[in-house]
N, C-alpha and C. Protein backbone atom coordinates (compact mmCIF):
# COMPACT_ATOMS: atom_id res chain seq x y z
N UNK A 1 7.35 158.02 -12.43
CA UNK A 1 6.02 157.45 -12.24
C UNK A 1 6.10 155.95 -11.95
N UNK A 2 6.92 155.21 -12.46
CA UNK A 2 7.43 153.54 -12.52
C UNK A 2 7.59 153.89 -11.11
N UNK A 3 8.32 154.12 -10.54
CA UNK A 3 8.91 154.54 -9.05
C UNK A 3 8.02 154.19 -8.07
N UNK A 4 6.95 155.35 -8.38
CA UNK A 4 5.80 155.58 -7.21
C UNK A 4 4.87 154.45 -7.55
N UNK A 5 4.68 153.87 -8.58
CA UNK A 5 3.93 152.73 -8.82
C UNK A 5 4.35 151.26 -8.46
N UNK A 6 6.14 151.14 -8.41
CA UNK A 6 6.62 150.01 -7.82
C UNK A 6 6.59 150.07 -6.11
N UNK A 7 6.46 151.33 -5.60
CA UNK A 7 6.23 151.68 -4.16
C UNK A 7 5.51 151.14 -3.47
N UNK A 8 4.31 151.91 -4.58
CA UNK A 8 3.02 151.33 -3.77
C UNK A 8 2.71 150.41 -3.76
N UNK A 9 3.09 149.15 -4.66
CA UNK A 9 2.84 147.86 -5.02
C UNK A 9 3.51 147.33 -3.94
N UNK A 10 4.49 147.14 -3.39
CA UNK A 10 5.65 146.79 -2.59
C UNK A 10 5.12 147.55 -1.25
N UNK A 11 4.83 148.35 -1.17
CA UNK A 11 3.83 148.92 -0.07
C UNK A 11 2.99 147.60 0.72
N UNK A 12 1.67 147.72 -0.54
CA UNK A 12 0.96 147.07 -0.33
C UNK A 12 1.06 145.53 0.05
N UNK A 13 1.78 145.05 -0.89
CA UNK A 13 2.48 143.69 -0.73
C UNK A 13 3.10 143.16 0.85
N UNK A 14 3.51 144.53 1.51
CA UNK A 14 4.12 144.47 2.76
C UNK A 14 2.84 144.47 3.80
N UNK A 15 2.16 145.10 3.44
CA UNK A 15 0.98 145.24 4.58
C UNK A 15 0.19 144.07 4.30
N UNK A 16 -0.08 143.64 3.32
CA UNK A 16 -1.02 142.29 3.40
C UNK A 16 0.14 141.03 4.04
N UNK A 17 1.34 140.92 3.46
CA UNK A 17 1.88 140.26 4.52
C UNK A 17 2.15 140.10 5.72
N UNK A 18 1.70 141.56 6.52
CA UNK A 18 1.61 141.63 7.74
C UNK A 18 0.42 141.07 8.42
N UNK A 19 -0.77 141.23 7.62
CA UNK A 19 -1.78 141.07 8.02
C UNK A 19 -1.84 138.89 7.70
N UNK A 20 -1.53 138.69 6.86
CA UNK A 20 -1.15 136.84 6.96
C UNK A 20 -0.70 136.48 8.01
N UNK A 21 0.13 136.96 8.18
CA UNK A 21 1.27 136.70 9.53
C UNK A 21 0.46 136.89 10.28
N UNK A 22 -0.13 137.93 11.03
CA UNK A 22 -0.62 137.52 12.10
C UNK A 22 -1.64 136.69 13.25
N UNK A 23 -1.43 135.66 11.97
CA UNK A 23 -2.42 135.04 13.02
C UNK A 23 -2.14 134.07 12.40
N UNK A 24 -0.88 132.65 12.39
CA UNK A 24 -0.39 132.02 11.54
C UNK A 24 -1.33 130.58 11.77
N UNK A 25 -1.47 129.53 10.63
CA UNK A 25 -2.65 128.40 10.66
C UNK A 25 -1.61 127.11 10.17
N UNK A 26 -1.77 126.40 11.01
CA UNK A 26 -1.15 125.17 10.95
C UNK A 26 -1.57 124.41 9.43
N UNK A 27 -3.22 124.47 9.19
CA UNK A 27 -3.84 123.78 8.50
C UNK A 27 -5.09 124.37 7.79
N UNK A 28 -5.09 124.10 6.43
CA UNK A 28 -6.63 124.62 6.10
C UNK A 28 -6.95 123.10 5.36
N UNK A 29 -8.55 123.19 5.75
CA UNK A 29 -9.33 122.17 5.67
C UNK A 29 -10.43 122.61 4.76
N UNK A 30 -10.99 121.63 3.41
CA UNK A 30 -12.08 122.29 3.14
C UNK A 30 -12.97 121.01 3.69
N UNK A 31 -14.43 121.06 3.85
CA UNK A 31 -15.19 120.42 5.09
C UNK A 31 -16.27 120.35 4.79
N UNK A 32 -16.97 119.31 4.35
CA UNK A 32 -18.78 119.26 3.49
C UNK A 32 -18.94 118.06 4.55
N UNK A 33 -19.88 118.43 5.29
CA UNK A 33 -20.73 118.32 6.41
C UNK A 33 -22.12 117.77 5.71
N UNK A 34 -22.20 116.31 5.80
CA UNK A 34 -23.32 115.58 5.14
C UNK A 34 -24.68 116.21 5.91
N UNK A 35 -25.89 115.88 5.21
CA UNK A 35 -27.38 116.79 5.70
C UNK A 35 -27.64 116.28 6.84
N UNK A 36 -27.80 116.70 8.09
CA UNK A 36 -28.05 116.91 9.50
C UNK A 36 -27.12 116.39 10.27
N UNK A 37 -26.01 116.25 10.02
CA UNK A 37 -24.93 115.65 10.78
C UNK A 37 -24.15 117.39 11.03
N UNK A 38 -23.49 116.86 12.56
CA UNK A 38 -22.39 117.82 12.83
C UNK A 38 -20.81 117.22 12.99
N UNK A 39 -19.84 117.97 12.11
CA UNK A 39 -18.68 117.85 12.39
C UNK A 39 -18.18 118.38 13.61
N UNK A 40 -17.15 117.78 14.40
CA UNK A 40 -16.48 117.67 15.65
C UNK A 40 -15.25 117.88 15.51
N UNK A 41 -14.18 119.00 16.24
CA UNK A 41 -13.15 119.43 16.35
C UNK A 41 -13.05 119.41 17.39
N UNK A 42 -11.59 118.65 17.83
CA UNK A 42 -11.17 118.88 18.91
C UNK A 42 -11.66 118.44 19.72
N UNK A 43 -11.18 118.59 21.30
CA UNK A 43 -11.96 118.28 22.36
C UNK A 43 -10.50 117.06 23.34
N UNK A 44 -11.05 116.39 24.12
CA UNK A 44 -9.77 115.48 24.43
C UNK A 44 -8.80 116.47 25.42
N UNK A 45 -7.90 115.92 24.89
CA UNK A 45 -6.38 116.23 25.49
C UNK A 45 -5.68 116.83 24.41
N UNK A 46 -6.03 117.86 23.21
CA UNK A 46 -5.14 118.30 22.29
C UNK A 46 -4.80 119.25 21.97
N UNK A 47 -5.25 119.85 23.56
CA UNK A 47 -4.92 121.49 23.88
C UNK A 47 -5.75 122.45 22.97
N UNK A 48 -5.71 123.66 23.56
CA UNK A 48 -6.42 124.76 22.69
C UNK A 48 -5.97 125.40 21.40
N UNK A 49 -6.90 125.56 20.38
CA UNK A 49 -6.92 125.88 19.29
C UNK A 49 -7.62 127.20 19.10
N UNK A 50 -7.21 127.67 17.31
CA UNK A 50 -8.21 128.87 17.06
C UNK A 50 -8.64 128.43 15.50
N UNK A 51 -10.25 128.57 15.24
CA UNK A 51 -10.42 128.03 13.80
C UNK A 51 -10.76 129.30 13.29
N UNK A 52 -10.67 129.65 11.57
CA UNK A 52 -11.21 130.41 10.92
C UNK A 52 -12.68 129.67 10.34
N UNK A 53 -13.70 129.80 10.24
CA UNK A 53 -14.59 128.68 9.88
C UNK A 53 -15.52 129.91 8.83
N UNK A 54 -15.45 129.87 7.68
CA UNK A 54 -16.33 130.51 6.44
C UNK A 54 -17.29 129.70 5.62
N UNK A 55 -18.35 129.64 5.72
CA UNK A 55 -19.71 128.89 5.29
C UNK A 55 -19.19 129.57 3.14
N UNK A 56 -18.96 128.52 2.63
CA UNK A 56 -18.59 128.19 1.64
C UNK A 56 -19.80 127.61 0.61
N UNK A 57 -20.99 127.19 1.24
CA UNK A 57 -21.97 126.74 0.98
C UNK A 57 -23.57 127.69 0.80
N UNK A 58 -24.61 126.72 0.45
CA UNK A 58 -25.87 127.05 0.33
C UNK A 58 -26.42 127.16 1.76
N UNK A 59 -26.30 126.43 2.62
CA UNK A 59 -27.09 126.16 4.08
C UNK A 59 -26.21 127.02 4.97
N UNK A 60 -27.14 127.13 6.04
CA UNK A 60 -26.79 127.56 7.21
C UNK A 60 -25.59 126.59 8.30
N UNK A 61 -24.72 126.98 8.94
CA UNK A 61 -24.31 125.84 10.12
C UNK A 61 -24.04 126.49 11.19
N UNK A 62 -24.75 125.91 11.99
CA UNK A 62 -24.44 126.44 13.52
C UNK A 62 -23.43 125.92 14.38
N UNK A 63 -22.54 126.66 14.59
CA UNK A 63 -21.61 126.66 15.02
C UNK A 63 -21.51 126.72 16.80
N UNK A 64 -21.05 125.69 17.36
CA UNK A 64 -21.01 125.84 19.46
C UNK A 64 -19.37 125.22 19.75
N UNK A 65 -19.77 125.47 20.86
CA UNK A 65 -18.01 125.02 21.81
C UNK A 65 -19.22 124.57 22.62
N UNK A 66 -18.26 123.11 22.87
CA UNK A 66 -18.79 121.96 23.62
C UNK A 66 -17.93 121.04 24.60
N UNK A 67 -17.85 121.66 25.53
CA UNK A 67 -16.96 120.25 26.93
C UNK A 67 -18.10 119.26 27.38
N UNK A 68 -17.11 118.40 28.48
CA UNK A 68 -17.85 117.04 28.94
C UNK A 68 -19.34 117.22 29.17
N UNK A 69 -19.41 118.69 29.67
CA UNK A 69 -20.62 118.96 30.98
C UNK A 69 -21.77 119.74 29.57
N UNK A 70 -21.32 120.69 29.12
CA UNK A 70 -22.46 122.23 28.13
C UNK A 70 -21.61 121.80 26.73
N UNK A 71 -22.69 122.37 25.88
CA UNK A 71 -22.62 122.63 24.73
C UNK A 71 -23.08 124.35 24.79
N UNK A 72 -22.45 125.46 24.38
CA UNK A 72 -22.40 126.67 24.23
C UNK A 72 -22.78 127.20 22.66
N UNK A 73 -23.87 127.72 21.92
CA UNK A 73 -23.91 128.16 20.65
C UNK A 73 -23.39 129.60 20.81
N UNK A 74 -22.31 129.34 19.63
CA UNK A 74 -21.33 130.43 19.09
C UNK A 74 -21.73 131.63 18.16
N UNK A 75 -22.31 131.07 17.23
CA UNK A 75 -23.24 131.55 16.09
C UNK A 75 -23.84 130.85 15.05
N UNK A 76 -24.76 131.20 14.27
CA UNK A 76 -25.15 130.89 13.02
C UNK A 76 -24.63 131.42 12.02
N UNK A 77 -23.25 130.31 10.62
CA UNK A 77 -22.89 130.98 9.91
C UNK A 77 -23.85 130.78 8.48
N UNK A 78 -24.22 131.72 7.79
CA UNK A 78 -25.44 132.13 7.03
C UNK A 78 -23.96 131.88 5.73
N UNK A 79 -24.68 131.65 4.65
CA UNK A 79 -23.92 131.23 3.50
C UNK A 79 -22.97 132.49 3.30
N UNK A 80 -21.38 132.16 3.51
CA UNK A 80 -20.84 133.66 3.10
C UNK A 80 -20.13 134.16 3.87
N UNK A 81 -20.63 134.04 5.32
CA UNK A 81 -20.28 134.08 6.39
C UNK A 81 -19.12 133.38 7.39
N UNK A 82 -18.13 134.43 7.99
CA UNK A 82 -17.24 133.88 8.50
C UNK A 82 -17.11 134.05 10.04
N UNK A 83 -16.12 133.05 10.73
CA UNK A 83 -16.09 133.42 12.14
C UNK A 83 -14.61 132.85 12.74
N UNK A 84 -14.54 134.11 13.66
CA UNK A 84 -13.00 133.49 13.78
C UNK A 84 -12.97 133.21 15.98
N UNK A 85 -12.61 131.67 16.18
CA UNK A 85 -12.79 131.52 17.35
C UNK A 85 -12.21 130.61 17.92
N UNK A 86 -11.74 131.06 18.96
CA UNK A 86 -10.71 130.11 20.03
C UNK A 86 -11.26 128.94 20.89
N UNK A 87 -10.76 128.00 21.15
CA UNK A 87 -11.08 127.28 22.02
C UNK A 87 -10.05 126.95 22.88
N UNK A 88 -10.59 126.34 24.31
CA UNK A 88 -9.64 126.01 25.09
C UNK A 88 -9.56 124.84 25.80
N UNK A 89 -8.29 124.65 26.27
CA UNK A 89 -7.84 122.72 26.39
C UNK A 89 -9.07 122.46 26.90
N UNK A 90 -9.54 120.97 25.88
CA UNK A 90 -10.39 120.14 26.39
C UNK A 90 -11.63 120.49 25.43
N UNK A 91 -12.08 122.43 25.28
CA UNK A 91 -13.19 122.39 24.09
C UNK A 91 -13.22 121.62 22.88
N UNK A 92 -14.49 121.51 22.21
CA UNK A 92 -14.67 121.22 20.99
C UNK A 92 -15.59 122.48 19.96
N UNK A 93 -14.89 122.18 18.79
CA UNK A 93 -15.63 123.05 18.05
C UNK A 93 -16.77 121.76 17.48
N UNK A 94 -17.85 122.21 17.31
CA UNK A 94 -19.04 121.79 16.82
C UNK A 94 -19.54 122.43 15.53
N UNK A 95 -19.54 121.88 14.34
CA UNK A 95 -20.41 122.71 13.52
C UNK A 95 -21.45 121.47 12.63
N UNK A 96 -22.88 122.11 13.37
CA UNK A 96 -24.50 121.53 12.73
C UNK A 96 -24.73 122.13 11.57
N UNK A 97 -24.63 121.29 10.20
CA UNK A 97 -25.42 121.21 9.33
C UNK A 97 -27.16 121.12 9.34
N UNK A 98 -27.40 122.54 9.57
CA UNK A 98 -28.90 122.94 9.67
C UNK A 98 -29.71 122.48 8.96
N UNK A 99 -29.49 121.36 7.77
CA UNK A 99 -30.75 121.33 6.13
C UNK A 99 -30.54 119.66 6.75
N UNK A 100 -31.60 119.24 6.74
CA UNK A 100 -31.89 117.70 6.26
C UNK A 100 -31.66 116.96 4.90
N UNK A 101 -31.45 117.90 4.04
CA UNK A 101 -31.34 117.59 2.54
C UNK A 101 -30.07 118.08 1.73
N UNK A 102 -29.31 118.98 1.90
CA UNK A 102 -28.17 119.72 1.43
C UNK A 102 -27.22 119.48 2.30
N UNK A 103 -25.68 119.33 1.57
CA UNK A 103 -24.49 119.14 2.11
C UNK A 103 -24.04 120.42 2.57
N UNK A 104 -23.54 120.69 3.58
CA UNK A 104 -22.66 121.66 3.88
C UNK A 104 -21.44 122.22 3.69
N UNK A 105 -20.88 123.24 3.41
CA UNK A 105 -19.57 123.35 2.70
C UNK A 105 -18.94 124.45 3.54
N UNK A 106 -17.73 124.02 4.29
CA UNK A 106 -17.05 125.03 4.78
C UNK A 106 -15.42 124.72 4.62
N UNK A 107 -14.85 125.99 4.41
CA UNK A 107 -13.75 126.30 4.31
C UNK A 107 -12.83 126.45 5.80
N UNK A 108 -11.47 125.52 7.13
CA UNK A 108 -11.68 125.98 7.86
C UNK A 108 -10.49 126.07 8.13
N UNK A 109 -9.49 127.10 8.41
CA UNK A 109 -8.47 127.12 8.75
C UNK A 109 -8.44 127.09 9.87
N UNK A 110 -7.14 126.45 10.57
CA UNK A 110 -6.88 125.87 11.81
C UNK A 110 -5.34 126.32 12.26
N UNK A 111 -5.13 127.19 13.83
CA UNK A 111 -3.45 127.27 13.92
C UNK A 111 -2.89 126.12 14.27
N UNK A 112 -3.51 125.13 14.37
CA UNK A 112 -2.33 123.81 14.79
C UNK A 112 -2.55 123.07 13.44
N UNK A 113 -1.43 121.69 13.68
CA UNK A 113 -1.35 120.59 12.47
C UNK A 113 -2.93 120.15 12.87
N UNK A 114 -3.43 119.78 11.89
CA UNK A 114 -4.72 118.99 11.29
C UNK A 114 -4.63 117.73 12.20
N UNK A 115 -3.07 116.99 12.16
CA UNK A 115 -3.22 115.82 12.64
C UNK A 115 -3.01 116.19 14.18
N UNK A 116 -3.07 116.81 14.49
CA UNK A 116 -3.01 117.22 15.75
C UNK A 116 -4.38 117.39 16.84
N UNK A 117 -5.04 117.44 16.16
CA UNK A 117 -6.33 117.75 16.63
C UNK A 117 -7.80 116.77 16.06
N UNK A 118 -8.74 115.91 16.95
CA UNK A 118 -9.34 114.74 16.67
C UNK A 118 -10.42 115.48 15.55
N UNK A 119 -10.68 114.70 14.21
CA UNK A 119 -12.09 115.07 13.96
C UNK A 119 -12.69 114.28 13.20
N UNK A 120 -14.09 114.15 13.59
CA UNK A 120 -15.29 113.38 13.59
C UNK A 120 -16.70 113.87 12.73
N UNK A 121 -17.38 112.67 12.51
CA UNK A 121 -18.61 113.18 12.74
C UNK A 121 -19.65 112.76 12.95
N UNK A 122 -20.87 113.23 13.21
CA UNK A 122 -21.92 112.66 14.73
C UNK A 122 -23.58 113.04 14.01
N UNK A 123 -23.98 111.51 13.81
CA UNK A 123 -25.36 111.85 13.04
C UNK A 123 -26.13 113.02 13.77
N UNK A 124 -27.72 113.22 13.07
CA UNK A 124 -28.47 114.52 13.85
C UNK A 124 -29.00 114.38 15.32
N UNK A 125 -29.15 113.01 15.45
CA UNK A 125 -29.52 112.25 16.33
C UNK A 125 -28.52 112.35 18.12
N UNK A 126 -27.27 112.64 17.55
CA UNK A 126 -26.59 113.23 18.87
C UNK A 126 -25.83 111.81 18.87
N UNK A 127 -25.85 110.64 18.24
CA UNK A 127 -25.27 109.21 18.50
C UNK A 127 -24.00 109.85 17.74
């Protein structure tokens, strides 16, 4: 019985490590996004990325990919809520803190180094 119980443990252990692996992250970031400001990823010359981005918080944040020319909305992540999304050389990830009054809280893993990639952030105002 020890047997089939060290199996399956070691089983399991193998398949969730498969599932880590595949999709390996340079960097995890945790990320509180002051009330109506949006944080800025990326963008420039620092080549394409992929973020995991999970709303960790009370508020909503809307999430876009943004070059020189469009800003594109990605989704709305609702408290709880996760999203997993690529960008490419030159995009930016954008994420709007929706509340005028509450901080935003997100959790965001990233496949490149942190220092690798520019980030900012940009009152509600768009300055």
């Amino acid at each position: 019985m020890k047997r089939i119980i060290f199996g399956l443990a070691a089983s399991a252990l193998i398949a969730n490590a498969g599932v880590a692996l595949a999709w390996p992250f340079g960097g995890v970031s945790g990320t509180l996004i002051p009330p109506g400001q949006t944080f800025l990823l990326g963008g420039g010359k620092n080549g394409a990325f992929k973020i995991n981005a999970c709303n960790t918080g009370t508020v909503a944040v809307e999430v876009s990919r943004q070059t020189d020319q469009t800003s594109s909305p990605i989704t709305t992540l609702k408290p709880g809520a996760c999203v997993d999304q690529a960008f490419a050389f030159g995009e930016m990830a954008t994420l709007r803190n929706t509340s005028n009054a509450i901080e935003a809280s997100l959790k965001i893993k990233i496949n490149r180094s942190l220092n690798s990639l520019s980030m900012r952030y940009r009152s509600g105002d768009g300055q």
